[in-house]
C-alpha atoms as a PDB file:
ATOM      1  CA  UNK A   1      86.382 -13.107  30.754  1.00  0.00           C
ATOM      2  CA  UNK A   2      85.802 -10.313  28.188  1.00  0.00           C
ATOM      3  CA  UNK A   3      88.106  -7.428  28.174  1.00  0.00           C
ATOM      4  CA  UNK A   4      86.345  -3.684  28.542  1.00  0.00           C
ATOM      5  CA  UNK A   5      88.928  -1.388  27.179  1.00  0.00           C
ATOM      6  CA  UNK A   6      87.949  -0.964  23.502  1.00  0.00           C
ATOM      7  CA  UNK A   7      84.389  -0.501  23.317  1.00  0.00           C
ATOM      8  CA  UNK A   8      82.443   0.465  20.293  1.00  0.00           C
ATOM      9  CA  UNK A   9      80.218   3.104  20.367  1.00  0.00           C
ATOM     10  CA  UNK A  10      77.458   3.649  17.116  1.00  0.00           C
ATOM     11  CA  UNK A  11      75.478   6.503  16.798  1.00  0.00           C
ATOM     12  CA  UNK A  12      71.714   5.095  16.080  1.00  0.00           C
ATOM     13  CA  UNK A  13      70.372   7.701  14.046  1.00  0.00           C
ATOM     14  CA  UNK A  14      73.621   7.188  11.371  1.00  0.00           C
ATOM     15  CA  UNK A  15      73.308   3.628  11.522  1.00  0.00           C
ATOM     16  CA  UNK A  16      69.651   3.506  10.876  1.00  0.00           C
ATOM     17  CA  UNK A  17      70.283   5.696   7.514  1.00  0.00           C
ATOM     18  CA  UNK A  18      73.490   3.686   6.571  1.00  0.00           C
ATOM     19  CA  UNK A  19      70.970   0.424   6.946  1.00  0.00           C
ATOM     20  CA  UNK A  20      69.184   1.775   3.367  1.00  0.00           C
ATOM     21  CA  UNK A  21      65.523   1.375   5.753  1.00  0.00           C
ATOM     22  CA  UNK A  22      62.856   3.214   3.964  1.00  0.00           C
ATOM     23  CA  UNK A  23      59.488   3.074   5.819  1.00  0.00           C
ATOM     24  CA  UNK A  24      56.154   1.951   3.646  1.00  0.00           C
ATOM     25  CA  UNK A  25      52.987   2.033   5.211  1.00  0.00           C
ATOM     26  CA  UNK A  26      50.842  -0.583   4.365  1.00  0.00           C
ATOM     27  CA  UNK A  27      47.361  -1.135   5.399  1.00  0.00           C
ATOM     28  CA  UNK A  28      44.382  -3.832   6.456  1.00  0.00           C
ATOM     29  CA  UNK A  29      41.281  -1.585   4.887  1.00  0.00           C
ATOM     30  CA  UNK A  30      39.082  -3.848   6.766  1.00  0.00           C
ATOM     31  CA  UNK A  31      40.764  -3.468  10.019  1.00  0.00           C
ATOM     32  CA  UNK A  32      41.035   0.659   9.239  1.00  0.00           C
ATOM     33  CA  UNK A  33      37.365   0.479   8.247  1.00  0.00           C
ATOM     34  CA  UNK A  34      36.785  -1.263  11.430  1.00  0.00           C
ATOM     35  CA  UNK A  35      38.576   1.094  13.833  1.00  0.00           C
ATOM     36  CA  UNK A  36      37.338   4.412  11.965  1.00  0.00           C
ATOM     37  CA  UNK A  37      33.610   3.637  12.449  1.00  0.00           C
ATOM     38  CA  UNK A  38      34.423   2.718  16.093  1.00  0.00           C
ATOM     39  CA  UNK A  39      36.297   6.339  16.289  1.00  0.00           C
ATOM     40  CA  UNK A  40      33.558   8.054  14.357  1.00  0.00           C
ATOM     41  CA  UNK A  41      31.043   7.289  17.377  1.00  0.00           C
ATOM     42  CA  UNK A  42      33.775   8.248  19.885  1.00  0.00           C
ATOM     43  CA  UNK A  43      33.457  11.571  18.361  1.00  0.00           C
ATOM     44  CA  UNK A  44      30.175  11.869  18.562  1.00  0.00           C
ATOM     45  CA  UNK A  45      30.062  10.421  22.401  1.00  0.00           C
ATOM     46  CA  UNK A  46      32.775  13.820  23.314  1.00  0.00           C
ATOM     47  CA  UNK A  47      30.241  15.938  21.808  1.00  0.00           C
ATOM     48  CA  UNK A  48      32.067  16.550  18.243  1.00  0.00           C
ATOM     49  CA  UNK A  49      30.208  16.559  14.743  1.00  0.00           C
ATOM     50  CA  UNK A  50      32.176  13.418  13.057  1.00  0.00           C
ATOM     51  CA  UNK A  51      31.089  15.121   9.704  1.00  0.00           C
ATOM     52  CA  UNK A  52      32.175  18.402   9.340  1.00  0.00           C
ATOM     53  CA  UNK A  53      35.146  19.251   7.543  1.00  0.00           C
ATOM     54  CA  UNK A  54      37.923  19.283   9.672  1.00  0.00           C
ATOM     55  CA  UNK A  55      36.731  16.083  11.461  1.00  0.00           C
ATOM     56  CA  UNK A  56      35.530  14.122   8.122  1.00  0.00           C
ATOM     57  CA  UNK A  57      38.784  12.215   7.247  1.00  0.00           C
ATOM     58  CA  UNK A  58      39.974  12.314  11.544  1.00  0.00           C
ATOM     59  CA  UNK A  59      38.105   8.895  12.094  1.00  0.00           C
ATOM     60  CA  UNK A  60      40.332   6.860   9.381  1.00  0.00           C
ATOM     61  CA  UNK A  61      43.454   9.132   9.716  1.00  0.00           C
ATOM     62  CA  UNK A  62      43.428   7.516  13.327  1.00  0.00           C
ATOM     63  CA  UNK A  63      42.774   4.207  12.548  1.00  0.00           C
ATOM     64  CA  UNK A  64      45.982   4.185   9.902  1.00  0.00           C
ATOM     65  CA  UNK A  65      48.059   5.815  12.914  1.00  0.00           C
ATOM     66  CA  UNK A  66      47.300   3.052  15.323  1.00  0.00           C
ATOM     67  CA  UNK A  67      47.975   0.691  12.723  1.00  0.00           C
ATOM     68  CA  UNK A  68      51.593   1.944  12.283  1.00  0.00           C
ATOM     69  CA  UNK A  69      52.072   2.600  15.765  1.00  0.00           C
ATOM     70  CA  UNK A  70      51.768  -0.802  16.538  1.00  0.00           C
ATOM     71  CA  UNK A  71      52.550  -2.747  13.653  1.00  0.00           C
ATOM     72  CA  UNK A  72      55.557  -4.391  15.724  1.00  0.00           C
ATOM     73  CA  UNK A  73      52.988  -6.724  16.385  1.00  0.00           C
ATOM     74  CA  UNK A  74      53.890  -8.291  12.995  1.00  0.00           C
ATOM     75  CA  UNK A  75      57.621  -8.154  13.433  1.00  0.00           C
ATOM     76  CA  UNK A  76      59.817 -10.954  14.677  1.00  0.00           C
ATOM     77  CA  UNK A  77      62.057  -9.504  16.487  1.00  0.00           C
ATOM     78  CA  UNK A  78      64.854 -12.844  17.069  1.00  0.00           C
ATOM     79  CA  UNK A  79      64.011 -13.026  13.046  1.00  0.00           C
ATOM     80  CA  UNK A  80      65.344  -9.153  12.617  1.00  0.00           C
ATOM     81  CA  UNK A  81      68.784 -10.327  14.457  1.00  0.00           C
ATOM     82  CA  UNK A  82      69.404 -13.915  13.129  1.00  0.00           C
ATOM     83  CA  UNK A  83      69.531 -12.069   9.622  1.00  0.00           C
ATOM     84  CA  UNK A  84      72.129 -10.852  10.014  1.00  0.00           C
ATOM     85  CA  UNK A  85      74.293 -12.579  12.867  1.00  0.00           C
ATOM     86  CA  UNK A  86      78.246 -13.219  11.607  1.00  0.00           C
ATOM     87  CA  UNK A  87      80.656 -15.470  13.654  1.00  0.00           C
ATOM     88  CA  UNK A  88      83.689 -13.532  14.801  1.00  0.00           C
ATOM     89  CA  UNK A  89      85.814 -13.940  17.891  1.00  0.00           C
ATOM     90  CA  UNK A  90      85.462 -10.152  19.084  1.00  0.00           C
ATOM     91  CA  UNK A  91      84.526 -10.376  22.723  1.00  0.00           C
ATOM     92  CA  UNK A  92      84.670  -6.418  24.124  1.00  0.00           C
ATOM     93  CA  UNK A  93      81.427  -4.365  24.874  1.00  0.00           C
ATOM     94  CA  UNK A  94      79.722  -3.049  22.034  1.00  0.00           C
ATOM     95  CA  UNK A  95      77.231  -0.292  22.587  1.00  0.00           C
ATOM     96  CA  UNK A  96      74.475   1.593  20.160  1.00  0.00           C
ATOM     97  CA  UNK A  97      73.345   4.152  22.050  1.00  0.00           C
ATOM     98  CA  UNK A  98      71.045   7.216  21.384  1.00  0.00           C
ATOM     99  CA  UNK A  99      68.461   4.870  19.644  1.00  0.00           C
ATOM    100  CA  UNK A 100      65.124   6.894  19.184  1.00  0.00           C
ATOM    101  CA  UNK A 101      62.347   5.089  20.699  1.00  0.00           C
ATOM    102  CA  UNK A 102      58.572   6.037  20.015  1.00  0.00           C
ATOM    103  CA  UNK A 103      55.882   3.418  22.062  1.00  0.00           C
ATOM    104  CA  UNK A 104      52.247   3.720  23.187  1.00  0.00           C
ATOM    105  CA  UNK A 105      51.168   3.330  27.281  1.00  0.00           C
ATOM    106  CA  UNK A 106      49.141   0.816  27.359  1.00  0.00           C
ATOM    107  CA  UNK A 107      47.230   2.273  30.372  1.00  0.00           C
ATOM    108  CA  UNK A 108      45.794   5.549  28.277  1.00  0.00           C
ATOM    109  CA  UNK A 109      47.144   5.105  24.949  1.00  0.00           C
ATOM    110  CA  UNK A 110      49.063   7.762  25.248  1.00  0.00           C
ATOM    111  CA  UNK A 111      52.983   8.323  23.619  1.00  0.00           C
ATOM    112  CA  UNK A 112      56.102   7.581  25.449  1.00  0.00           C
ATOM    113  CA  UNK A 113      59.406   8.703  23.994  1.00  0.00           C
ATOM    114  CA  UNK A 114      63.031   8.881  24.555  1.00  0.00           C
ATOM    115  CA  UNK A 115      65.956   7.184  24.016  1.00  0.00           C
ATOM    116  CA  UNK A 116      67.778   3.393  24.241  1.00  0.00           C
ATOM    117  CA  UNK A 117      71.173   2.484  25.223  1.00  0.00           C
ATOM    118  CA  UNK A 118      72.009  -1.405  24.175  1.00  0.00           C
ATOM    119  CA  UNK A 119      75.442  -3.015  24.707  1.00  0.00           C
ATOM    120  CA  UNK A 120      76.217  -6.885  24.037  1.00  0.00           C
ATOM    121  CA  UNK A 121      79.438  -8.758  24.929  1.00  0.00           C
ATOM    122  CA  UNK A 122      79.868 -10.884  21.885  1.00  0.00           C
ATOM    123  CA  UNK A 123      80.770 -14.543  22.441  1.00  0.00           C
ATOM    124  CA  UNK A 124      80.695 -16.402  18.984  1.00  0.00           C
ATOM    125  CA  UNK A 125      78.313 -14.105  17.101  1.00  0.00           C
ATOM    126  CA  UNK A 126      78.202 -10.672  15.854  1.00  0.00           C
ATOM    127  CA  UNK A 127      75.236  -8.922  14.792  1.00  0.00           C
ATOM    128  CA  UNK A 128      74.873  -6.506  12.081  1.00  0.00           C
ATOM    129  CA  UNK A 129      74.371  -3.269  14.455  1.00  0.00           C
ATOM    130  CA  UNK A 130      71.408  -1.837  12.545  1.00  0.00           C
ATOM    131  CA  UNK A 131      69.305  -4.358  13.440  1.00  0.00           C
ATOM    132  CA  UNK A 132      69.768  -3.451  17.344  1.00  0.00           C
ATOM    133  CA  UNK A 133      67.492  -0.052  16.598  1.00  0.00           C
ATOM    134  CA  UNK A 134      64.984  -2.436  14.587  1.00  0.00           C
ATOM    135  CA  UNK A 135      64.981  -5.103  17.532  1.00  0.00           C
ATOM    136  CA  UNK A 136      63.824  -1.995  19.772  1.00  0.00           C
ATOM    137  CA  UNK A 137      61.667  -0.527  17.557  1.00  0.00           C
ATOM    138  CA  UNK A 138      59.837  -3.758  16.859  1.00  0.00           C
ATOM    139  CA  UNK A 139      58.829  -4.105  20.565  1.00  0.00           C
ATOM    140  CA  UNK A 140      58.244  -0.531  20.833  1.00  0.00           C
ATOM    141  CA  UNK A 141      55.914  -0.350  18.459  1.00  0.00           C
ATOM    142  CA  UNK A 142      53.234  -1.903  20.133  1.00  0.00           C
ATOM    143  CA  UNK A 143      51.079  -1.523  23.283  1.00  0.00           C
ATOM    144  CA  UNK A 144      53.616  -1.209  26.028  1.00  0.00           C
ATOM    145  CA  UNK A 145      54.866  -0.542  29.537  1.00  0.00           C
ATOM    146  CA  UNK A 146      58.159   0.957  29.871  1.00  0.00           C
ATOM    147  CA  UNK A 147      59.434  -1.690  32.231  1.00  0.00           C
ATOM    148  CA  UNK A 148      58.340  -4.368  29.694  1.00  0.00           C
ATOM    149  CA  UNK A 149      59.855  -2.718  26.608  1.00  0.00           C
ATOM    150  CA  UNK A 150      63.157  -2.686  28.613  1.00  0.00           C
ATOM    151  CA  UNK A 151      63.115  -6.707  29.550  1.00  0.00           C
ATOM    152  CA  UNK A 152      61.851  -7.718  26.634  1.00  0.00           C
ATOM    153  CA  UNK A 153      64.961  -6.048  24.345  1.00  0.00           C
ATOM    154  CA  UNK A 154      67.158  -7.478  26.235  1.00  0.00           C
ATOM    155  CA  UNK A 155      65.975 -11.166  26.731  1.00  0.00           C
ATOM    156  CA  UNK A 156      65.417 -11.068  22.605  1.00  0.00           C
ATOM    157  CA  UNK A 157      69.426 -10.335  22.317  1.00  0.00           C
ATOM    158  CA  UNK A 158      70.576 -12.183  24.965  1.00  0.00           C
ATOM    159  CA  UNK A 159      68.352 -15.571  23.915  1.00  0.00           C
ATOM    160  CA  UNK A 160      69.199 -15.060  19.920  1.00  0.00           C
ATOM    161  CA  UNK A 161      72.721 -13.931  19.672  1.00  0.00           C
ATOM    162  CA  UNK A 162      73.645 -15.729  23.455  1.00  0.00           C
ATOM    163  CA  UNK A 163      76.384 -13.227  24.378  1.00  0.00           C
ATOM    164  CA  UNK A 164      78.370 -12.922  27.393  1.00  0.00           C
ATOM    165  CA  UNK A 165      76.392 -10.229  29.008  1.00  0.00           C
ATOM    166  CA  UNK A 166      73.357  -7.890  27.731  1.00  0.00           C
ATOM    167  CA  UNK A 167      72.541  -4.320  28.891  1.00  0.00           C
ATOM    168  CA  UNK A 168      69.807  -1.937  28.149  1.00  0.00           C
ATOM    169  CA  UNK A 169      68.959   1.290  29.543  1.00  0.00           C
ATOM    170  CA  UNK A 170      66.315   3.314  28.664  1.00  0.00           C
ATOM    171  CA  UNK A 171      65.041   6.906  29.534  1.00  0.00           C
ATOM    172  CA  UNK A 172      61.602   8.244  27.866  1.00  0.00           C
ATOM    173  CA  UNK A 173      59.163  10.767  28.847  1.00  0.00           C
ATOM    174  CA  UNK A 174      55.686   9.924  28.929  1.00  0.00           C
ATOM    175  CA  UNK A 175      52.236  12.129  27.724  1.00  0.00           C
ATOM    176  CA  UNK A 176      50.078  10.204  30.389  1.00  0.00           C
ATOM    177  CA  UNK A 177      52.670  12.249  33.115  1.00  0.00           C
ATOM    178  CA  UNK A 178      52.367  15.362  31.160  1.00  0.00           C
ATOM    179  CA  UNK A 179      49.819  16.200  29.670  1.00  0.00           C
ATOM    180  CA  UNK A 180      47.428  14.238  32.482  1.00  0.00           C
ATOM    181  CA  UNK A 181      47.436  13.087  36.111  1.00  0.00           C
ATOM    182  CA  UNK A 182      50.273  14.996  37.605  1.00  0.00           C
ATOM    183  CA  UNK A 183      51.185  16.799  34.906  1.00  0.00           C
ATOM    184  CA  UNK A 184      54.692  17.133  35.953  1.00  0.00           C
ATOM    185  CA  UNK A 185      56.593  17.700  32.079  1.00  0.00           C
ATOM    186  CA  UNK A 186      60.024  18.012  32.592  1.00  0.00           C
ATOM    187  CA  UNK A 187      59.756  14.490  34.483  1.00  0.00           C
ATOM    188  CA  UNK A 188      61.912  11.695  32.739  1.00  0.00           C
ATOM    189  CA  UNK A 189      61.568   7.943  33.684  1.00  0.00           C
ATOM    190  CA  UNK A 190      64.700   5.753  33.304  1.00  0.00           C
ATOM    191  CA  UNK A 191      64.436   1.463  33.667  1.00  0.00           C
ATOM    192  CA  UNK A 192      67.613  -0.668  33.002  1.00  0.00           C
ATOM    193  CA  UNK A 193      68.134  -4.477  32.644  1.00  0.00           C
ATOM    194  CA  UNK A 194      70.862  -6.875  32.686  1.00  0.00           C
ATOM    195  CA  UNK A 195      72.602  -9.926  31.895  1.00  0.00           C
ATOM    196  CA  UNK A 196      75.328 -11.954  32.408  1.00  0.00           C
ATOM    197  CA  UNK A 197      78.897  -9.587  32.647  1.00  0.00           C
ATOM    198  CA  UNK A 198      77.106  -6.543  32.991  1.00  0.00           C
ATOM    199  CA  UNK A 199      75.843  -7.762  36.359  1.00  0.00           C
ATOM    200  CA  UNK A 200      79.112  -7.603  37.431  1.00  0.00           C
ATOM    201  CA  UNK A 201      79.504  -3.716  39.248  1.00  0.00           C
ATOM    202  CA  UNK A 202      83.005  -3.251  36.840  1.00  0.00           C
ATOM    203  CA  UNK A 203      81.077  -3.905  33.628  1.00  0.00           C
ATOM    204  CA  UNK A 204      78.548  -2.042  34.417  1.00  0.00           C
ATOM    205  CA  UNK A 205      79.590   1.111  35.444  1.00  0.00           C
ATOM    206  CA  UNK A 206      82.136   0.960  32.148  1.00  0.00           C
ATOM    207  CA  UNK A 207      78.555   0.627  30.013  1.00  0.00           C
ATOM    208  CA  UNK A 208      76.855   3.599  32.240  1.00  0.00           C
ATOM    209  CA  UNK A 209      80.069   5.700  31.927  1.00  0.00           C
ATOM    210  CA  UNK A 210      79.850   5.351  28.430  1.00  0.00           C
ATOM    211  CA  UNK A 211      76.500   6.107  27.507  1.00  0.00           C
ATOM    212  CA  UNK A 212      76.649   9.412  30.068  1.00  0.00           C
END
C-alpha cells in the first residue's frame, strides 16, 4: 500500500523550461501545398478574394498551423516516457499539475484550452517529470475530444511506467462553446480518469485536495 503523506508537487511551466525543449517547426511542403490550395477555394466559397493582400499568404499560413497543431500525430507518446524511466523504490503520489494544454475539437476544429493535473504512484519506475507535459501535449496535439484526451494520458502512463495508481484531471475551455452554439464564455468543462489507488475515495480526494 503506498503511503500519501509526502507528495510532490512540480510546477509544469518550470519543468518544461528546466527540460532545455526548444520548439522547431518543420514542414511537409507537399502536404502544406496540398492543404493551402484546398483553403484557397474555401476562401473563395465564403465570398473572400484569396488574392488580395491581406489574404495572399492566409491559405499556406493555415496549412503550416494545422500542421503544428497536430503534429502529435508523429509522436510516440509510451516512446517520450520509456526515455527516460529510472528504477527507484519511491512509492508516494507524485503530481505535475498546472500543465498547459492547447488541442483542436474534432467536431468544428475549433481550440480547446486549459490546464492538466497528472499524479502517478510509482511502483518500480520513476519517470523523468518533464516528459509528463510532453506525454499530454503529444495527445493533445491532435484532433481530439476532451473525454478522449483525458483516457488516453492516463492509459499511456499507467500501461508504460505500470504504477500503482494513475490520475488525471483536466479542465479546458472550449471556442466551439464560446464563440458558437451557446455561446456561454465563462463556461469551463472538467473530465477526470483513474487507476488503480486513486480509485480508492482516500487517494483520491488527497490528489483533488492537492491540485485545488
Amino acid at each position: 500500500m503506498a503511503t500519501m503523506d509526502k507528495p510532490v508537487a512540480i510546477n509544469a511551466l518550470h519543468e518544461h523550461e528546466m527540460d532545455g525543449y526548444e520548439k522547431i517547426d518543420q514542414y511537409n511542403p507537399r502536404t502544406i501545398k496540398r492543404i493551402a490550395d484546398k483553403y484557397g477555394e474555401i476562401l473563395k466559397d465564403l465570398g473572400e478574394d484569396p488574392g488580395r493582400e491581406g489574404l495572399a499568404k492566409t491559405p499556406e499560413r493555415v496549412a503550416k498551423a494545422l500542421q503544428f497543431l497536430t503534429h502529435g500525430y508523429d509522436l510516440d507518446p509510451a516512446e517520450i516516457l520509456r526515455s527516460a524511466m529510472f528504477k527507484e523504490e519511491y512509492q508516494q503520489m507524485v503530481i505535475v499539475k498546472d500543465i498547459e494544454v492547447y488541442s483542436l475539437c474534432e467536431h468544428h476544429l475549433l481550440p480547446f484550452f486549459g490546464k492538466a493535473h497528472v499524479a502517478y504512484i510509482p511502483n518500480g519506475y520513476i519517470v523523468g517529470l518533464s516528459k509528463i507535459p510532453r506525454v499530454v501535449d503529444a495527445y493533445a496535439r491532435r484532433l481530439q475530444v476532451q473525454e478522449r484526451l483525458t483516457v488516453e494520458i492516463r492509459n499511456c502512463i499507467q500501461d508504460t511506467l505500470k504504477p500503482l495508481g494513475v490520475a488525471v484531471v483536466l479542465e479546458a475551455q472550449h471556442m466551439c462553446m464560446v464563440m458558437r452554439g451557446i455561446q456561454k464564455q465563462h463556461s469551463i468543462a472538467t473530465t477526470s480518469a483513474f487507476t488503480g489507488e486513486f480509485q480508492q475515495e482516500r487517494t483520491r480526494a488527497e490528489f483533488l485536495r492537492l491540485i485545488s
